[in-house]
PDB file of N, CA and C in Angstrom:
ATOM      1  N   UNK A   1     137.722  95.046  60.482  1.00  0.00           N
ATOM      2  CA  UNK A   1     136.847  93.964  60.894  1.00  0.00           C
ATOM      3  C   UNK A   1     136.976  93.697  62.397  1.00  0.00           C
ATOM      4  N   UNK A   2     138.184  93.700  62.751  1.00  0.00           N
ATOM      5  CA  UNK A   2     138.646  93.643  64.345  1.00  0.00           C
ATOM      6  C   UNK A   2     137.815  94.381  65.030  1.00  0.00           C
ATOM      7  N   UNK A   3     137.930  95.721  64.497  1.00  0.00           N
ATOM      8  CA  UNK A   3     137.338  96.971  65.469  1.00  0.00           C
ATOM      9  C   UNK A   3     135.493  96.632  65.556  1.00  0.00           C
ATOM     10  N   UNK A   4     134.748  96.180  64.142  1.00  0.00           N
ATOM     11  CA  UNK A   4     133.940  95.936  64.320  1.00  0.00           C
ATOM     12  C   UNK A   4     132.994  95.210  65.257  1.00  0.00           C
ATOM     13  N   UNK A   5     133.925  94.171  65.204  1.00  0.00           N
ATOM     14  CA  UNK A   5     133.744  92.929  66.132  1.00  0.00           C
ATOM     15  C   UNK A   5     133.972  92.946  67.260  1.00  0.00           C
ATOM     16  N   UNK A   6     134.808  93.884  68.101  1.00  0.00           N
ATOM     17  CA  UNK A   6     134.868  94.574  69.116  1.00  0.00           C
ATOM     18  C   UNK A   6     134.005  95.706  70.205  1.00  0.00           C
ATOM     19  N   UNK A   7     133.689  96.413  68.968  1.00  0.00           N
ATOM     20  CA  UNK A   7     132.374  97.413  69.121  1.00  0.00           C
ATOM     21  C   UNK A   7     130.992  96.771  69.402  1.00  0.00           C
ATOM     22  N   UNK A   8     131.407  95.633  68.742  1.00  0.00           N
ATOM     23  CA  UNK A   8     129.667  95.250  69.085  1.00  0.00           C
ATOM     24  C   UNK A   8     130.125  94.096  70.545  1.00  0.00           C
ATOM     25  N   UNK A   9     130.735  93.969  70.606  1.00  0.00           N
ATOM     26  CA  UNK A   9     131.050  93.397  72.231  1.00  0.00           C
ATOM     27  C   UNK A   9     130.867  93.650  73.212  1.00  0.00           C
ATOM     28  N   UNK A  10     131.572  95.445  73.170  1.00  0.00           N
ATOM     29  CA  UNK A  10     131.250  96.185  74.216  1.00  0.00           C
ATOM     30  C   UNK A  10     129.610  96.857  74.181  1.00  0.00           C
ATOM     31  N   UNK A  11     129.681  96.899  73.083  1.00  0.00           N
ATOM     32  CA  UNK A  11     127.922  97.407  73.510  1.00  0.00           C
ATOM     33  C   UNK A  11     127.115  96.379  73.618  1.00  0.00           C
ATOM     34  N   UNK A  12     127.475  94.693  73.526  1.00  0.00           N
ATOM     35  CA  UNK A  12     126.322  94.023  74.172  1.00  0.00           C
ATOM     36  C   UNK A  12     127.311  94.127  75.913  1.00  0.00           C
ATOM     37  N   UNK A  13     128.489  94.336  76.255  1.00  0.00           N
ATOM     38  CA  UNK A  13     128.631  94.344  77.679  1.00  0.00           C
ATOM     39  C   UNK A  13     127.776  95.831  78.106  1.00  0.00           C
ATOM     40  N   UNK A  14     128.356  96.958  77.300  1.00  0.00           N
ATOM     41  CA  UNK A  14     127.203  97.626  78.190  1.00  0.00           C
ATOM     42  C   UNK A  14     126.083  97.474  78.202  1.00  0.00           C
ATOM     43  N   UNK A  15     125.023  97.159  77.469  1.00  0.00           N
ATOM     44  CA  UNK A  15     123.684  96.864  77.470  1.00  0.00           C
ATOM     45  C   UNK A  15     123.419  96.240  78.816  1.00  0.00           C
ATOM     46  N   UNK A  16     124.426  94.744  78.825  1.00  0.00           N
ATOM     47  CA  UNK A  16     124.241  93.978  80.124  1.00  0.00           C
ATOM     48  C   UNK A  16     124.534  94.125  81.483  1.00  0.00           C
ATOM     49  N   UNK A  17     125.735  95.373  81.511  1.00  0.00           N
ATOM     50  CA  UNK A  17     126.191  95.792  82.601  1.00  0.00           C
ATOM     51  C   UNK A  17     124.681  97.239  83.010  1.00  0.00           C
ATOM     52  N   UNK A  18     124.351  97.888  82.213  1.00  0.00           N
ATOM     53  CA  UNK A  18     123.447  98.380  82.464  1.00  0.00           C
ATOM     54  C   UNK A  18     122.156  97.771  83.138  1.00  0.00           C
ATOM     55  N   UNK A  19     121.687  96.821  82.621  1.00  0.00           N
ATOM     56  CA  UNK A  19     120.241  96.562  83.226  1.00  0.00           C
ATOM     57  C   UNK A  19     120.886  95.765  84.122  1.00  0.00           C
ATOM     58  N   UNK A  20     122.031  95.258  84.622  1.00  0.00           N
ATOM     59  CA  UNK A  20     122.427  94.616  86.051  1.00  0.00           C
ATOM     60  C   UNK A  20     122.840  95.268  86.557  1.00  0.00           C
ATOM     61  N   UNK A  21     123.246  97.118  86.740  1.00  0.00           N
ATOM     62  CA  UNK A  21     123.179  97.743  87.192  1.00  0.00           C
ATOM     63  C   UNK A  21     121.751  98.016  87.790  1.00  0.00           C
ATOM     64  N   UNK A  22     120.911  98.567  86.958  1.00  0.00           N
ATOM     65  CA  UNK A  22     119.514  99.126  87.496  1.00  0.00           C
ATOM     66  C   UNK A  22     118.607  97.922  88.499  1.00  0.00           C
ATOM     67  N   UNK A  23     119.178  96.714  88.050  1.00  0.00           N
ATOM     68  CA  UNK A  23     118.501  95.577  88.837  1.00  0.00           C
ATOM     69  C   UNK A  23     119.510  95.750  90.286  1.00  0.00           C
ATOM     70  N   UNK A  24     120.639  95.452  90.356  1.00  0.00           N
ATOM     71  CA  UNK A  24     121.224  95.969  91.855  1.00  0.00           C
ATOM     72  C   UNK A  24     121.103  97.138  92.541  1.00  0.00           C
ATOM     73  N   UNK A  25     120.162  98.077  91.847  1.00  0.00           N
ATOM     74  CA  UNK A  25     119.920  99.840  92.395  1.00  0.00           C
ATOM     75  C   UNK A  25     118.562  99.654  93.141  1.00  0.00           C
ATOM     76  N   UNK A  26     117.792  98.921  92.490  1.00  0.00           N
ATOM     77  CA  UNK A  26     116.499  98.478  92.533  1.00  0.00           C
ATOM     78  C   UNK A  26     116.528  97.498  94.132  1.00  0.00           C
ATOM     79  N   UNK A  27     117.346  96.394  94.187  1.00  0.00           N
ATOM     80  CA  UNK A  27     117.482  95.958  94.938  1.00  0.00           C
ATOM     81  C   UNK A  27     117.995  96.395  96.368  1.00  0.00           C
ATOM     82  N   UNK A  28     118.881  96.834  95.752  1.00  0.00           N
ATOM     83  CA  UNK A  28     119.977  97.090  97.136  1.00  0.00           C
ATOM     84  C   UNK A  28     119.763  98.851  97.262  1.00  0.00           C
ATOM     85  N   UNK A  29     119.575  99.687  96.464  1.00  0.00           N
ATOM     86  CA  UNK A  29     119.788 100.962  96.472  1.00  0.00           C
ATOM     87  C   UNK A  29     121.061 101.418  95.777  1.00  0.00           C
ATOM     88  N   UNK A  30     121.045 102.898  95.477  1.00  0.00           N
ATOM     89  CA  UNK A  30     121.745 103.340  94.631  1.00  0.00           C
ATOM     90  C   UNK A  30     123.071 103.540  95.354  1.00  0.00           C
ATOM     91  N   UNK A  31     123.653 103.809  96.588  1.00  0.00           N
ATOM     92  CA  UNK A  31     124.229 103.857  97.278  1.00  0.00           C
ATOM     93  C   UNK A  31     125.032 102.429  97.550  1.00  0.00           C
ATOM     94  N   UNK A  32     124.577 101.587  97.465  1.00  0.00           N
ATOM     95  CA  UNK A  32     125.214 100.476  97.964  1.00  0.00           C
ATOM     96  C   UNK A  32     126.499 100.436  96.747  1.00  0.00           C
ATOM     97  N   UNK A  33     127.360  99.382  98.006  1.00  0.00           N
ATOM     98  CA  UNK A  33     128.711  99.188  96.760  1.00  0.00           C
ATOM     99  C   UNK A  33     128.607  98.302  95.759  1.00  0.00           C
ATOM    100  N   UNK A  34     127.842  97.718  95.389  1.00  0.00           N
ATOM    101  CA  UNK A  34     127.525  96.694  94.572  1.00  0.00           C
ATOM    102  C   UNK A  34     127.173  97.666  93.501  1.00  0.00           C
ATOM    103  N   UNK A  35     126.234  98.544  93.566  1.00  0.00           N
ATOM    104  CA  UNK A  35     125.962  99.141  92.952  1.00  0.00           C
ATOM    105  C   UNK A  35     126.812  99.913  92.208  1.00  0.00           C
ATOM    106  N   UNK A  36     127.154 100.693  93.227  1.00  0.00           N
ATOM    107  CA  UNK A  36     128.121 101.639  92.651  1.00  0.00           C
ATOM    108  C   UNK A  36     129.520 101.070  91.604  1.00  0.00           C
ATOM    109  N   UNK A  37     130.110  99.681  92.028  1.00  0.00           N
ATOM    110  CA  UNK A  37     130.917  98.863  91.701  1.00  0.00           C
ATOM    111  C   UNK A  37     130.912  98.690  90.017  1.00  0.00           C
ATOM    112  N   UNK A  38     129.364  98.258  89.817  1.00  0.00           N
ATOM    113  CA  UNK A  38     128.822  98.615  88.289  1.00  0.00           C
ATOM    114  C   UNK A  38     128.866  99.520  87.376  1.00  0.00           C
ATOM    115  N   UNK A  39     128.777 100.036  88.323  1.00  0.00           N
ATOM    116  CA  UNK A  39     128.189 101.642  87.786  1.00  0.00           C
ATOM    117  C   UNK A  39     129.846 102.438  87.247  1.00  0.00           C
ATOM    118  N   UNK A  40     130.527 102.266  87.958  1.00  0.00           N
ATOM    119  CA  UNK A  40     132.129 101.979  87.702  1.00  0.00           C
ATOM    120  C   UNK A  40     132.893 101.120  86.155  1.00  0.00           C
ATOM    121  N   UNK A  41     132.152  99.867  86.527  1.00  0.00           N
ATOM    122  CA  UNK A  41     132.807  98.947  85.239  1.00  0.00           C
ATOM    123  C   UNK A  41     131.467  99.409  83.964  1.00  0.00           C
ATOM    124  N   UNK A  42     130.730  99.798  84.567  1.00  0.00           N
ATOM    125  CA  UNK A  42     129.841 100.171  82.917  1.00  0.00           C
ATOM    126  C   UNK A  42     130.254 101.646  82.120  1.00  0.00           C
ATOM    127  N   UNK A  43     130.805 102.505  83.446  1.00  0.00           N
ATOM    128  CA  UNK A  43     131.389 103.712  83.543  1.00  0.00           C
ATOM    129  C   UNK A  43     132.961 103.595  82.388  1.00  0.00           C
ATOM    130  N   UNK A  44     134.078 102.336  82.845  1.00  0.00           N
ATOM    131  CA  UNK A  44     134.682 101.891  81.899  1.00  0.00           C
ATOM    132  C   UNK A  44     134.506 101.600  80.304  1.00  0.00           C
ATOM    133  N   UNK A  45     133.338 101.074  80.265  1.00  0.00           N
ATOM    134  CA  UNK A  45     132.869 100.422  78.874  1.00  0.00           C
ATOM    135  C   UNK A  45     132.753 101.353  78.149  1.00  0.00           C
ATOM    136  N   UNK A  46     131.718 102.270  79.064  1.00  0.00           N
ATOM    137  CA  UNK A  46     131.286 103.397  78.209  1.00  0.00           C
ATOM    138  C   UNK A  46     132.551 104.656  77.759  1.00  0.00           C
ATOM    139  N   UNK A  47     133.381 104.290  78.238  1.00  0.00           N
ATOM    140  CA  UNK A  47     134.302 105.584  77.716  1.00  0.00           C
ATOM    141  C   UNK A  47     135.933 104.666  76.877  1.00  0.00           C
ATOM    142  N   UNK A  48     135.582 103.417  77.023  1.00  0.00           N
ATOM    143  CA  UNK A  48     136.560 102.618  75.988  1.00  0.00           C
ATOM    144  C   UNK A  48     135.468 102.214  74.864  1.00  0.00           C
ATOM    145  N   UNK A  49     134.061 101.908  74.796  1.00  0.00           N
ATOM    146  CA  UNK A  49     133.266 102.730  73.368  1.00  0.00           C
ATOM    147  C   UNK A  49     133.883 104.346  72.772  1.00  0.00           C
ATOM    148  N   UNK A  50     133.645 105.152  73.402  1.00  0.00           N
ATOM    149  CA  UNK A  50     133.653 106.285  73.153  1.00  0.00           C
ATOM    150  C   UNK A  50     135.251 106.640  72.275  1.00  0.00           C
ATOM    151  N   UNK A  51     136.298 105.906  72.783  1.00  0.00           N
ATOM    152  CA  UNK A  51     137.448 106.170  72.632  1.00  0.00           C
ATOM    153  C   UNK A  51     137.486 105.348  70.633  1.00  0.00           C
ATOM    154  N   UNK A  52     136.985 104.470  70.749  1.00  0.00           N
ATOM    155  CA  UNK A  52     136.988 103.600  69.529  1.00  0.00           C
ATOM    156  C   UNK A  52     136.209 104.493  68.616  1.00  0.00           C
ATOM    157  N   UNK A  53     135.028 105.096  68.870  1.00  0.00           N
ATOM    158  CA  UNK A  53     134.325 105.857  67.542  1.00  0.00           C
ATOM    159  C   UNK A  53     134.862 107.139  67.612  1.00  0.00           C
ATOM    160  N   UNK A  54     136.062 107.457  68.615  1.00  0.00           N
ATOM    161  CA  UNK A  54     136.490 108.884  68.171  1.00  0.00           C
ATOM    162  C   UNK A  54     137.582 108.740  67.287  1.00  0.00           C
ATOM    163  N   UNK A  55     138.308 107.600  67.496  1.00  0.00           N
ATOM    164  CA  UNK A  55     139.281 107.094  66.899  1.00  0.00           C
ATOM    165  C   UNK A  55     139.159 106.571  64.653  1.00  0.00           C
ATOM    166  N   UNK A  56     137.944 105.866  65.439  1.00  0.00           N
ATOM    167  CA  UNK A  56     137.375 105.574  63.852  1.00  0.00           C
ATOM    168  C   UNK A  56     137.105 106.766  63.324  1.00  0.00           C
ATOM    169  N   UNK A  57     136.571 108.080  63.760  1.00  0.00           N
ATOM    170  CA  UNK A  57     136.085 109.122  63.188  1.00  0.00           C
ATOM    171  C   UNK A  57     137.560 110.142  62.333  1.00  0.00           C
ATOM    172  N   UNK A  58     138.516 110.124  63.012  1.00  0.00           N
ATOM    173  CA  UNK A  58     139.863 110.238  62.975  1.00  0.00           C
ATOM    174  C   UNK A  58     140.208 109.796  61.738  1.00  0.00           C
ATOM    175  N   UNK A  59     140.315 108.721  61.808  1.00  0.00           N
ATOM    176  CA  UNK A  59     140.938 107.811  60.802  1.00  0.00           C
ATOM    177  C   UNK A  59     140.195 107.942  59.689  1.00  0.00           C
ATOM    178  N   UNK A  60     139.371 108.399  59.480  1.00  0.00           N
ATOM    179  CA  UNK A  60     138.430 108.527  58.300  1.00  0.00           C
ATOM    180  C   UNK A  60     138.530 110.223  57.873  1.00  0.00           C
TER     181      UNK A  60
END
């Protein structure tokens, strides 16, 4: 239940870190550090998701 409730956390943070990514790319350019900064912590999310459904897949 933990893990569940977890999983869906991070994928509403990435969802949100995503389109406030593309909105600071949009703005500022893809280059800028703001940007890139995101692109970093969504870069995180997405591979501590990844780590949880390889894990669940494992365990099963």
């Amino acid at each position: 239940m933990e893990n569940c409730e977890c999983i869906t956390e991070i994928k509403s943070k990435i969802s949100r870190l995503r389109k406030h990514m593309i909105y600071i790319a949009q703005l500022k350019g893809i280059n800028h550090s703001d940007t890139i900064k995101c692109s970093q912590e969504l870069d995180f999310y997405l591979t501590k998701y990844q780590k949880i459904k390889v894990a669940e897949k494992q365990s099963h």
